[in-house]
Each structure stands twice: as C-alpha cells, then as structure tokens.
N, C-alpha and C. Protein backbone atom coordinates (compact mmCIF):
# COMPACT_ATOMS: atom_id res chain seq x y z
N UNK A 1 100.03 -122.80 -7.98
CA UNK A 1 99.07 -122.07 -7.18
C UNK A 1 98.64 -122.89 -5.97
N UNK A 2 98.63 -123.90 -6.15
CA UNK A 2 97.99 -124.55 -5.05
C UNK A 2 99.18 -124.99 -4.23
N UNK A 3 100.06 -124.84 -4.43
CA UNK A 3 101.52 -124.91 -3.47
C UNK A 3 100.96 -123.97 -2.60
N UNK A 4 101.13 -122.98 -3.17
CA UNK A 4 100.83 -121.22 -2.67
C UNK A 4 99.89 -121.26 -1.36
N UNK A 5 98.91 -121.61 -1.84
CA UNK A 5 97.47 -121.71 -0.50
C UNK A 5 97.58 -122.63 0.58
N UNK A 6 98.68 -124.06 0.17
CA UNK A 6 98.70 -124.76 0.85
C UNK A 6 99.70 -124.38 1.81
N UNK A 7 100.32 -123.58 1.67
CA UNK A 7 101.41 -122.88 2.29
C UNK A 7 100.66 -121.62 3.06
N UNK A 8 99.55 -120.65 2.67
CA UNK A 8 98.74 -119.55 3.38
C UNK A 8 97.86 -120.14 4.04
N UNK A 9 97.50 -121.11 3.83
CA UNK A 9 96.31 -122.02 4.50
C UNK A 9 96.89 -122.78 5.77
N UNK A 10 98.12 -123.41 5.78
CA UNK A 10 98.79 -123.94 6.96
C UNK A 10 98.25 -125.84 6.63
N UNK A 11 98.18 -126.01 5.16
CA UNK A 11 97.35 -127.73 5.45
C UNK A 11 98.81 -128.02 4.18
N UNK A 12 99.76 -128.39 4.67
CA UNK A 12 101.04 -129.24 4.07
C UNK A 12 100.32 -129.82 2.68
N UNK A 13 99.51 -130.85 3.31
CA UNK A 13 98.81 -132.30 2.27
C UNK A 13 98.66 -131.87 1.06
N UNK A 14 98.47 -130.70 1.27
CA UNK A 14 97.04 -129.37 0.04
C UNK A 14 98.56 -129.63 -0.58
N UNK A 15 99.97 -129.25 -1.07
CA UNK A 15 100.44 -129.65 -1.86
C UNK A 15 101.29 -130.90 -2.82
N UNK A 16 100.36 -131.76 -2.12
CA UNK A 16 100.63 -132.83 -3.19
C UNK A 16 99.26 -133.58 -3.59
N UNK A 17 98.24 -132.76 -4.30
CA UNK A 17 96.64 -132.56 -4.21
C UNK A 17 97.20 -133.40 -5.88
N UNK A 18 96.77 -134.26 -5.94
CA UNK A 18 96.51 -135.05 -7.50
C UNK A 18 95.14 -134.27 -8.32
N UNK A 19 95.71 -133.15 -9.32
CA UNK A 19 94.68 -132.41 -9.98
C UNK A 19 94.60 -133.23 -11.79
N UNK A 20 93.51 -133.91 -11.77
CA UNK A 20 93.15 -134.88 -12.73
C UNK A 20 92.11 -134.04 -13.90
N UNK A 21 91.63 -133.66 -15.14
CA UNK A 21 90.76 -133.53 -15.81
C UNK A 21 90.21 -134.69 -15.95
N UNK A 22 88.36 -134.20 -16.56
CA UNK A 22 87.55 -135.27 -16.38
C UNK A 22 86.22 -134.82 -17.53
N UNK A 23 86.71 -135.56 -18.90
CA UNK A 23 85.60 -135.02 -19.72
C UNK A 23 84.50 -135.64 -19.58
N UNK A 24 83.63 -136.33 -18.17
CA UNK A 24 82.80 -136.38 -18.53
C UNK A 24 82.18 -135.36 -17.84
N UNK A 25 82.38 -134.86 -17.02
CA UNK A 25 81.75 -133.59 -15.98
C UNK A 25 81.32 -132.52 -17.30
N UNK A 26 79.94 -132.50 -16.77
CA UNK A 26 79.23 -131.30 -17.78
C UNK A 26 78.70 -130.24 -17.64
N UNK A 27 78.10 -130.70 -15.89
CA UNK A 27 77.62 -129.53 -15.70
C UNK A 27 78.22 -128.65 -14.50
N UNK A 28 79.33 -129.51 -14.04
CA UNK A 28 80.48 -128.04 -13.33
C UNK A 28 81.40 -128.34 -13.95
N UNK A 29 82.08 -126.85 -13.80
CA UNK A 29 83.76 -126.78 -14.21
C UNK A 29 84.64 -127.64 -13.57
N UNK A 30 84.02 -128.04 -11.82
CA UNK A 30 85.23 -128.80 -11.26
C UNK A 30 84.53 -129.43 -9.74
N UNK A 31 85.35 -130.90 -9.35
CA UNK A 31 85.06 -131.33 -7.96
C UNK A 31 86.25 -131.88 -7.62
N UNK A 32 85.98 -131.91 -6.18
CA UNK A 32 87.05 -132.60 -5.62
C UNK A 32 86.91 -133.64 -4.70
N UNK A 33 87.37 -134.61 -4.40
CA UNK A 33 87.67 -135.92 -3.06
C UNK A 33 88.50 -135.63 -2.69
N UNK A 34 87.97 -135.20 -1.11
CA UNK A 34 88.91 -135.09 -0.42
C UNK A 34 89.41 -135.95 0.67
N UNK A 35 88.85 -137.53 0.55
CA UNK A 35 89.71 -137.80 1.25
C UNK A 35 90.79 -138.66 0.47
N UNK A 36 90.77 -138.72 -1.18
CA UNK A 36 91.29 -139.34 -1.66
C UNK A 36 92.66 -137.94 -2.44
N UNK A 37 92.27 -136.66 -1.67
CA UNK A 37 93.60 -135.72 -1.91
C UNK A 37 93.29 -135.42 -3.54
N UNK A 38 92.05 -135.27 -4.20
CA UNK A 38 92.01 -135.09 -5.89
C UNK A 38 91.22 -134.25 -6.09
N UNK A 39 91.97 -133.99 -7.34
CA UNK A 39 90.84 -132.36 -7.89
C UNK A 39 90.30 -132.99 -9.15
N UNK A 40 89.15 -133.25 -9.87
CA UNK A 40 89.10 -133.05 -10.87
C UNK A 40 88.45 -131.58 -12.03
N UNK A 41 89.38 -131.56 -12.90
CA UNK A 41 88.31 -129.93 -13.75
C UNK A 41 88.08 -130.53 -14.94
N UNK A 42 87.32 -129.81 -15.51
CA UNK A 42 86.26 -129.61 -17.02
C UNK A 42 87.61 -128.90 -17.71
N UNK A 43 87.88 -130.09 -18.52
CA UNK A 43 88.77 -129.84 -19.58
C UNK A 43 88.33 -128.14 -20.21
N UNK A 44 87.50 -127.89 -20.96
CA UNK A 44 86.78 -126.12 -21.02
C UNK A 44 87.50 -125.17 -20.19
N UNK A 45 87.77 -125.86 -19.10
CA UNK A 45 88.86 -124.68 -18.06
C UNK A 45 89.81 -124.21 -19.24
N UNK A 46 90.47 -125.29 -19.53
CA UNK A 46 91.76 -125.01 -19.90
C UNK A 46 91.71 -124.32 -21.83
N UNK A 47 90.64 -124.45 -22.22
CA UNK A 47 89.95 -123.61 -23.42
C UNK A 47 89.32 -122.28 -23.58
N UNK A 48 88.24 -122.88 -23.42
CA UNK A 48 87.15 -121.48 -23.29
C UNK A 48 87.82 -120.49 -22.03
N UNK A 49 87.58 -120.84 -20.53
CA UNK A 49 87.48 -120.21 -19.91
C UNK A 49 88.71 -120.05 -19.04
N UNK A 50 89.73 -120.11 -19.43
CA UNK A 50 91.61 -119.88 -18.47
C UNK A 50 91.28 -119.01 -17.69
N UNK A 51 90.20 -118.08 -17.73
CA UNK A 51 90.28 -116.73 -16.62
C UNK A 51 89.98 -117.17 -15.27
N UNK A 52 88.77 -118.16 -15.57
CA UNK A 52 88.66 -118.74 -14.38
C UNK A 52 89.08 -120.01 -13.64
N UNK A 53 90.20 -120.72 -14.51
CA UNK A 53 90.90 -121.89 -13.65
C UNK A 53 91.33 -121.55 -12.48
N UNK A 54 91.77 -120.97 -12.21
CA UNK A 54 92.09 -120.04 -10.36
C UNK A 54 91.74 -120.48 -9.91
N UNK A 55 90.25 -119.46 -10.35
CA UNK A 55 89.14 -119.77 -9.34
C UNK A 55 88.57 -121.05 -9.09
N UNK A 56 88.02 -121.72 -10.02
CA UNK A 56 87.92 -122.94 -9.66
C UNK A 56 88.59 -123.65 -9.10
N UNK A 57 89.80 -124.03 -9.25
CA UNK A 57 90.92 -124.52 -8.72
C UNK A 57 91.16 -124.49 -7.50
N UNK A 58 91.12 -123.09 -7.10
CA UNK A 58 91.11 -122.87 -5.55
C UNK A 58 90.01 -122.98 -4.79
N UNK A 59 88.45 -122.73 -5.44
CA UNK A 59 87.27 -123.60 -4.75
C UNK A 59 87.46 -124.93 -4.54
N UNK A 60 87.98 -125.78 -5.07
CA UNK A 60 88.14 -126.94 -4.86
C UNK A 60 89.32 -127.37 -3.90
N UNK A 61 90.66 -126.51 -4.22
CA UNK A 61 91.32 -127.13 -2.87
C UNK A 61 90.94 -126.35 -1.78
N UNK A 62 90.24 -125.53 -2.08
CA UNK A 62 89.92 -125.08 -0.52
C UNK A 62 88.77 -125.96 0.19
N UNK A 63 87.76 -126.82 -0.40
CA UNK A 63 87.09 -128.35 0.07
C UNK A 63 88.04 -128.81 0.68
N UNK A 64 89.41 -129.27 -0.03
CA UNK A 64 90.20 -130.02 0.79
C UNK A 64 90.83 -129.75 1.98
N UNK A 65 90.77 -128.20 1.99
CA UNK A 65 91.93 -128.03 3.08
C UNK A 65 90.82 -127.91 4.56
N UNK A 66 89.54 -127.36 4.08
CA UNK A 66 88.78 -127.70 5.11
C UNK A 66 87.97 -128.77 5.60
N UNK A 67 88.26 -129.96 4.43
CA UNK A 67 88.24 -130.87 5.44
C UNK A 67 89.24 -131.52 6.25
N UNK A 68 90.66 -131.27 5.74
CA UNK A 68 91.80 -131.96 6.28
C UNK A 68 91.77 -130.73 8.14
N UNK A 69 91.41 -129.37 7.99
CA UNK A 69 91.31 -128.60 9.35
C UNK A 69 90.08 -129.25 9.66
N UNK A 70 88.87 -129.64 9.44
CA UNK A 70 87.83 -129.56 10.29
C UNK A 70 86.97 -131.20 9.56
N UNK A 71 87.77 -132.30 9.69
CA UNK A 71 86.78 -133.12 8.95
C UNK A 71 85.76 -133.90 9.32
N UNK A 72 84.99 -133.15 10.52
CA UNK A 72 83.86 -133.59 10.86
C UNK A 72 82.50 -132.82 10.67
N UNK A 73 82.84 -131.45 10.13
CA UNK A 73 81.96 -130.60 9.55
C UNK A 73 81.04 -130.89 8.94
N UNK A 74 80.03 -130.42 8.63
CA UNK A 74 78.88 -131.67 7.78
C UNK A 74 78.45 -130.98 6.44
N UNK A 75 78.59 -129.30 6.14
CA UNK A 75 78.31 -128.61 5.34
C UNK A 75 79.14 -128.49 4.20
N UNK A 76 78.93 -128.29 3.57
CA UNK A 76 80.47 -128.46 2.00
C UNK A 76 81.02 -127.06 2.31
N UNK A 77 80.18 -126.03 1.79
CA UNK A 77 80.21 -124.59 1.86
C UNK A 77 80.08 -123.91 3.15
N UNK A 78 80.68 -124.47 3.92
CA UNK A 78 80.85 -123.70 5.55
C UNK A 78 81.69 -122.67 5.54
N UNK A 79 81.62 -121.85 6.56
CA UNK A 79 82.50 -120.78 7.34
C UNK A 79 83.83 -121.16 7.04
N UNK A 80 84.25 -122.47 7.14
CA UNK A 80 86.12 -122.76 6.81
C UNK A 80 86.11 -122.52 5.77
N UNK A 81 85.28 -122.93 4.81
CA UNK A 81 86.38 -123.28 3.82
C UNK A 81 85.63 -121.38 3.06
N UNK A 82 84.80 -120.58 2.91
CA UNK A 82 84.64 -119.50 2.87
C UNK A 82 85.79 -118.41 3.30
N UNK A 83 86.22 -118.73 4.58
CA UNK A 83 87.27 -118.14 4.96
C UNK A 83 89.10 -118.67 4.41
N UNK A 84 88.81 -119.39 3.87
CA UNK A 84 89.99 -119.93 2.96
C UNK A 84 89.98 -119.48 1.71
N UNK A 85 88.62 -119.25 1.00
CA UNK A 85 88.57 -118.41 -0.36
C UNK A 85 88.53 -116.94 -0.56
N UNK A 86 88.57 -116.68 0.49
CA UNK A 86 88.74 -115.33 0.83
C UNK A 86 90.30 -114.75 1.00
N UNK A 87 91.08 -115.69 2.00
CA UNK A 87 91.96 -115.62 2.09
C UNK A 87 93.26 -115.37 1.24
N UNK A 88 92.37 -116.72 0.07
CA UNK A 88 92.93 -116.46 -1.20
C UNK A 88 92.78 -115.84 -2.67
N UNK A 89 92.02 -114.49 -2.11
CA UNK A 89 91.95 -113.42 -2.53
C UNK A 89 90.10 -113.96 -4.13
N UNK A 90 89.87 -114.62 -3.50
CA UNK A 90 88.80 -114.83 -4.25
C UNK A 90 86.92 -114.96 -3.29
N UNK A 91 85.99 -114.31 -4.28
CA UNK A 91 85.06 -114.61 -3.27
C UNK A 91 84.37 -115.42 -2.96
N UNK A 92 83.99 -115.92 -1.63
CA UNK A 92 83.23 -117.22 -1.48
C UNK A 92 82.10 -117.78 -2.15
N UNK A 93 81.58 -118.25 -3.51
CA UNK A 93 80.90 -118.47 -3.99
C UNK A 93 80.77 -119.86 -4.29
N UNK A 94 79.53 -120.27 -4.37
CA UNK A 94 79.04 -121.60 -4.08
C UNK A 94 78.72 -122.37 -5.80
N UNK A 95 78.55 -121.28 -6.78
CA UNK A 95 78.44 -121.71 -7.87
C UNK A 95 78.96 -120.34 -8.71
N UNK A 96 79.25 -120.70 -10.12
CA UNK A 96 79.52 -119.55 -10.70
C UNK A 96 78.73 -118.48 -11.37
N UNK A 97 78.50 -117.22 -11.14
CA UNK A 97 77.34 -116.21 -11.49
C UNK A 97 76.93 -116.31 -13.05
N UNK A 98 75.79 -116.11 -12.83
CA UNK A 98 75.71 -115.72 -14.21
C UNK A 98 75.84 -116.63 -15.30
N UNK A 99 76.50 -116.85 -16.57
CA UNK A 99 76.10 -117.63 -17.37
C UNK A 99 77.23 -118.39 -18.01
N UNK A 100 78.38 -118.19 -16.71
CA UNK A 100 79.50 -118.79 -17.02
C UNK A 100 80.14 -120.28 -17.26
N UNK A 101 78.95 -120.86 -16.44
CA UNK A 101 78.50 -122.57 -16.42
C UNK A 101 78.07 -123.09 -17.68
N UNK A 102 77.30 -122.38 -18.00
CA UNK A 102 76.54 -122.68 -19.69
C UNK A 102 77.81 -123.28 -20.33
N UNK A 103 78.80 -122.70 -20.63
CA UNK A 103 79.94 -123.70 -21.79
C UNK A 103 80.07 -124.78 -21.42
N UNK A 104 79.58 -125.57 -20.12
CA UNK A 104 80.05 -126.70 -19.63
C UNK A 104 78.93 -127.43 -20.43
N UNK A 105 77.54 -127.24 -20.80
CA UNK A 105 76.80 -128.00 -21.54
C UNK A 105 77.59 -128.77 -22.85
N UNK A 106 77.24 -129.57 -23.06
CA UNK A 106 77.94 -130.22 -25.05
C UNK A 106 76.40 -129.23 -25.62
N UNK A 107 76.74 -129.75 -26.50
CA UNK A 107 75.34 -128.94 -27.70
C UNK A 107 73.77 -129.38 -26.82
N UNK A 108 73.87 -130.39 -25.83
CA UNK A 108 72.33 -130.47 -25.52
C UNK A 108 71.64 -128.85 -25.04
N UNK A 109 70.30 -128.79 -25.36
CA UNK A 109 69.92 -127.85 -24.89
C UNK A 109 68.77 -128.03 -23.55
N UNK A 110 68.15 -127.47 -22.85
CA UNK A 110 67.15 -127.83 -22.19
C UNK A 110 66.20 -127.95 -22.63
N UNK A 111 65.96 -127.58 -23.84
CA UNK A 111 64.49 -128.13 -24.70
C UNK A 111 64.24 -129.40 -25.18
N UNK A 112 65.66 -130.24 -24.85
CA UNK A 112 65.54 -131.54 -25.70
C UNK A 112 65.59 -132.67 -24.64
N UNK A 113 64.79 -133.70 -24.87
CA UNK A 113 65.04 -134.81 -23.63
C UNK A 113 65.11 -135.94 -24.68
N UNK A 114 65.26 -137.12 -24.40
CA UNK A 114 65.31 -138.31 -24.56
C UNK A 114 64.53 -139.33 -24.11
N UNK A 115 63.99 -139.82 -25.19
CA UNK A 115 62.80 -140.92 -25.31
C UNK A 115 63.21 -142.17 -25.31
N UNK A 116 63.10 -142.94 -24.10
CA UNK A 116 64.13 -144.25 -25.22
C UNK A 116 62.78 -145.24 -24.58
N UNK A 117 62.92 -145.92 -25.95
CA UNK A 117 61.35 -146.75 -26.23
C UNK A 117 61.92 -148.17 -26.57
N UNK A 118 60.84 -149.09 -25.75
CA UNK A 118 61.34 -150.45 -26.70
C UNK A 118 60.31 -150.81 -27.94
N UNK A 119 61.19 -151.30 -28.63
CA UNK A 119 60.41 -151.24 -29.96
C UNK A 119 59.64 -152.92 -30.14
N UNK A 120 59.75 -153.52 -28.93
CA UNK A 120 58.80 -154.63 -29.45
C UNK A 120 57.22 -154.34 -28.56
N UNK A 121 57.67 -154.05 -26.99
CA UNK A 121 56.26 -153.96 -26.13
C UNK A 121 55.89 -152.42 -26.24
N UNK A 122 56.78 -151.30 -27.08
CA UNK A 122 56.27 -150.04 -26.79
C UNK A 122 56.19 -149.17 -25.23
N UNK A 123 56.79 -149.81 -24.58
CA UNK A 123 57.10 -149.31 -23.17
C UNK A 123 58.14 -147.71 -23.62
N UNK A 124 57.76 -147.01 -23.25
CA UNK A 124 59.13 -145.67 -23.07
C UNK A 124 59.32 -145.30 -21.88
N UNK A 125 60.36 -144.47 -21.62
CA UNK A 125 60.67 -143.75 -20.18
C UNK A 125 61.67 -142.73 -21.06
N UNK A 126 61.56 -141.28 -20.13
CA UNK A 126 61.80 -140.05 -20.67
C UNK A 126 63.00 -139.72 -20.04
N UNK A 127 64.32 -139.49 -20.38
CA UNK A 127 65.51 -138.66 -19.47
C UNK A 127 66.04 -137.13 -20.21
N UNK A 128 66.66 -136.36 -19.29
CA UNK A 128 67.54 -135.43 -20.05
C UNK A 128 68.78 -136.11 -20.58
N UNK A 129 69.21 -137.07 -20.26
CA UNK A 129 70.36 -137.61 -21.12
C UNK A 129 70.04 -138.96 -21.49
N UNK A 130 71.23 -139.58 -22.29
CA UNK A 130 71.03 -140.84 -22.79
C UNK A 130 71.46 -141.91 -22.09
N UNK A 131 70.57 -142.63 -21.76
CA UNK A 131 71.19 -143.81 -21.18
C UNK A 131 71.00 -144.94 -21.76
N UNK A 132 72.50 -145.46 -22.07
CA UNK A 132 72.49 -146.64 -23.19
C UNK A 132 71.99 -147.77 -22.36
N UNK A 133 72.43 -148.00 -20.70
CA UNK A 133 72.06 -148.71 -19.96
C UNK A 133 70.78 -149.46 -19.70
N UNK A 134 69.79 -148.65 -19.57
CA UNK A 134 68.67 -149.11 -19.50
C UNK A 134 67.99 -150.09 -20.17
N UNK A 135 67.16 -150.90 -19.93
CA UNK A 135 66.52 -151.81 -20.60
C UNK A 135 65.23 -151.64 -20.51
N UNK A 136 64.41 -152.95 -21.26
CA UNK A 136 62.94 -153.17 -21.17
C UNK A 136 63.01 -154.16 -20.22
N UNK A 137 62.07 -153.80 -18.81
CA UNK A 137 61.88 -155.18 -17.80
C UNK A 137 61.43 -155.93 -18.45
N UNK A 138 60.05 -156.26 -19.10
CA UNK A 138 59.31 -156.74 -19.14
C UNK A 138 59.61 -157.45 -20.40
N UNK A 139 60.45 -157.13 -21.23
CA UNK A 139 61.16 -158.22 -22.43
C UNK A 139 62.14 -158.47 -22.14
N UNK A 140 63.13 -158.27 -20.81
CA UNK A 140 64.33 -159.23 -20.37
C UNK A 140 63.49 -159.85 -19.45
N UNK A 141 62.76 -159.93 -18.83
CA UNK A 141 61.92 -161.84 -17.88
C UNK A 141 61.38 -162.02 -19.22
N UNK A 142 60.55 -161.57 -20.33
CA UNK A 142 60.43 -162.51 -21.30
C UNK A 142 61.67 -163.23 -22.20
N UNK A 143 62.67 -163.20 -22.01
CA UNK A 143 64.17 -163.71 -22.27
C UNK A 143 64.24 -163.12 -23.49
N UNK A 144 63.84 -162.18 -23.55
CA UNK A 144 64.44 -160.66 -25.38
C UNK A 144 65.48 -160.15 -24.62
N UNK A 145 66.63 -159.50 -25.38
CA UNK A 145 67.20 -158.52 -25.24
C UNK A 145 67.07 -157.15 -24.18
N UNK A 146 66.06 -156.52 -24.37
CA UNK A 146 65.29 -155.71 -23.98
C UNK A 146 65.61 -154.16 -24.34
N UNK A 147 66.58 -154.43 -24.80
CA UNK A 147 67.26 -152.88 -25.78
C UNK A 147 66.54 -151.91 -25.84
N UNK A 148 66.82 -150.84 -25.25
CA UNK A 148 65.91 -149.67 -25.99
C UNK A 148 66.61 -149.01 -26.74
N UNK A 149 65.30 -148.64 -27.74
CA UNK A 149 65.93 -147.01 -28.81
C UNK A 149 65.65 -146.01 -28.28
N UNK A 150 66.37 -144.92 -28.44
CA UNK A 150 66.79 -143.70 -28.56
C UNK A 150 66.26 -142.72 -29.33
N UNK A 151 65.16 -141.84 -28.89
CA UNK A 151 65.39 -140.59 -29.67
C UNK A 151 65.18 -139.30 -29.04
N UNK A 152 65.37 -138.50 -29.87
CA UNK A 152 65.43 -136.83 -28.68
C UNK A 152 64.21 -136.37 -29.14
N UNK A 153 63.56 -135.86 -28.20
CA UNK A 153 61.62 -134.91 -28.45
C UNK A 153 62.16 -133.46 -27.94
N UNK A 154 61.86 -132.68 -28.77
CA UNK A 154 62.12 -131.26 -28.61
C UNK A 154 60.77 -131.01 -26.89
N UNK A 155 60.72 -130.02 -26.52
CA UNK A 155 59.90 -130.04 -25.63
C UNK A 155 59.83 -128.64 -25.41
N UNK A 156 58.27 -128.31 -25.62
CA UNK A 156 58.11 -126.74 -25.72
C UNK A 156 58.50 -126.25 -24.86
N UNK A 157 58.03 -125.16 -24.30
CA UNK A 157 58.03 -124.24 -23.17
C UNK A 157 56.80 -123.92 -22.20
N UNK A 158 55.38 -124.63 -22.79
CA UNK A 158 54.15 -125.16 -21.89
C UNK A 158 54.69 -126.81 -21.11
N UNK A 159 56.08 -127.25 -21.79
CA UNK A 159 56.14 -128.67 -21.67
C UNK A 159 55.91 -129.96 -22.51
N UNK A 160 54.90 -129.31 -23.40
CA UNK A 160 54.76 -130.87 -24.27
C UNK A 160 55.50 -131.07 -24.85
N UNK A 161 55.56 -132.36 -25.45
CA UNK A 161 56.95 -132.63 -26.33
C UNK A 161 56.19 -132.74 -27.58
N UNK A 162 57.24 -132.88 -29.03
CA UNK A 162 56.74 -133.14 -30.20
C UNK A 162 56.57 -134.34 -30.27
N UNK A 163 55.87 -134.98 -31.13
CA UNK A 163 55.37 -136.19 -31.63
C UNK A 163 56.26 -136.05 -33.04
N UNK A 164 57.24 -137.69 -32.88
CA UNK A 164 57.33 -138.14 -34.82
C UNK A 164 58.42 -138.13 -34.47
C-alpha cells in the first residue's frame, strides 16, 4: 500500500518508508519520523483492529510525504498532508472517532493512578503510570538508595483517591 501512494502522491522516498511495530505505544495506534523515513504501529493493528491498518498506515505516510513536499511547514495536520489523505481515498482525520483508541490502553483504567512513596522519609508523588525511575531526593543526598514503592489508588469520580 504504501508503494501505491508513494507512487499517487509523486514522493519516490515514501517507498522505501522502514514500517517498524512498537509495543510500547499505548495510547495511539501509530507515529511516524519523518526525517528518519519510519513508521511505527501498535502491534493491536495487526489483532484487534486489521480494519483499520490502512488507515493508520496511510495517516502516517502521508506525515512523511508532506514533509518530504513541504518540509518547512510548521503544522503536523496541514492542508498537504489532508490533501494526501484524501487523495488516498481516506478522510482527513487528526485522531480516531469515537472509541476506537480505547484498545490501545493495557488493562489500566482512568480511575487508577500510581502512588509511589518512599518508605523511609514518607515523601510520595502521584502519576498515571509507573515509573520505576524515579527516586527519593532527599534519601539519595542522604546517601540511601532512594527507591520508591509502588502502589495503584483507585480515584473516584469527585477525584479523591482511596486510602490503604
């Protein structure tokens, strides 16, 4: 397919586009670098949702082909590359409608965040995901470890979270 466009589109390069999967991408189906000529997609393309690899597929080389025609443009979603998804018989859309994105989540839900606490000074800080990375400042200059633990707080729908 992407031979195909790169051939209706008039941008040669567009077919020898290095299209890579990438399980860590969660919350789109797909991106691309374009000046490094690469697509990556959400493995899920190729599962759950085959109807729409196309489409995705071709949102993304069509990034490329408008930046290889116009790469001083400053907008992602401009007039080129709109008129390239069109071209190729799909409509210009900037994200996917509706609730088709949702499979890209793993099991997290939006009710759940992550607490990660150090367990000697009691310091926490709150994320939607886990980050093993992080530390305790203030027990790495005291020369500890500074490790934090991990846990998930449900979090209502006024916002508070549970305690325990």
């Amino acid at each position: 397919m992407v031979k195909k466009w790169a051939r209706l589109w008039r941008v040669p390069s567009l077919a020898r586009v290095e299209i890579t999967t990438n399980f860590r991408l969660r919350t789109c189906l797909g991106r691309c670098f374009p000046k490094l000529n690469r697509i990556e997609l959400n493995p899920s393309l190729f599962e759950k949702k085959r109807a729409r690899l196309n489409e995705v597929l071709c949102h993304e080389a069509a990034h490329i082909a408008a930046y290889v025609l116009g790469p001083d443009q400053s907008r992602v979603h401009n007039r080129q590359w709109a008129l390239l998804m069109t071209a190729a018989g799909f409509q210009p859309e900037t994200t996917i409608p509706g609730k088709c994105a949702e499979h890209c989540r793993k099991d997290e839900s939006r009710n759940e965040v992550f607490e990660h606490y150090c367990p000697v000074c009691r310091f926490t800080r709150i994320a939607r995901r886990r980050v093993s990375r992080w530390k305790c400042r203030t027990c790495v200059y005291a020369g500890l470890s500074g490790d934090l633990k991990i846990r998930i707080r449900r979090v209502h729908e006024n916002g508070a979270r549970d305690r325990g």
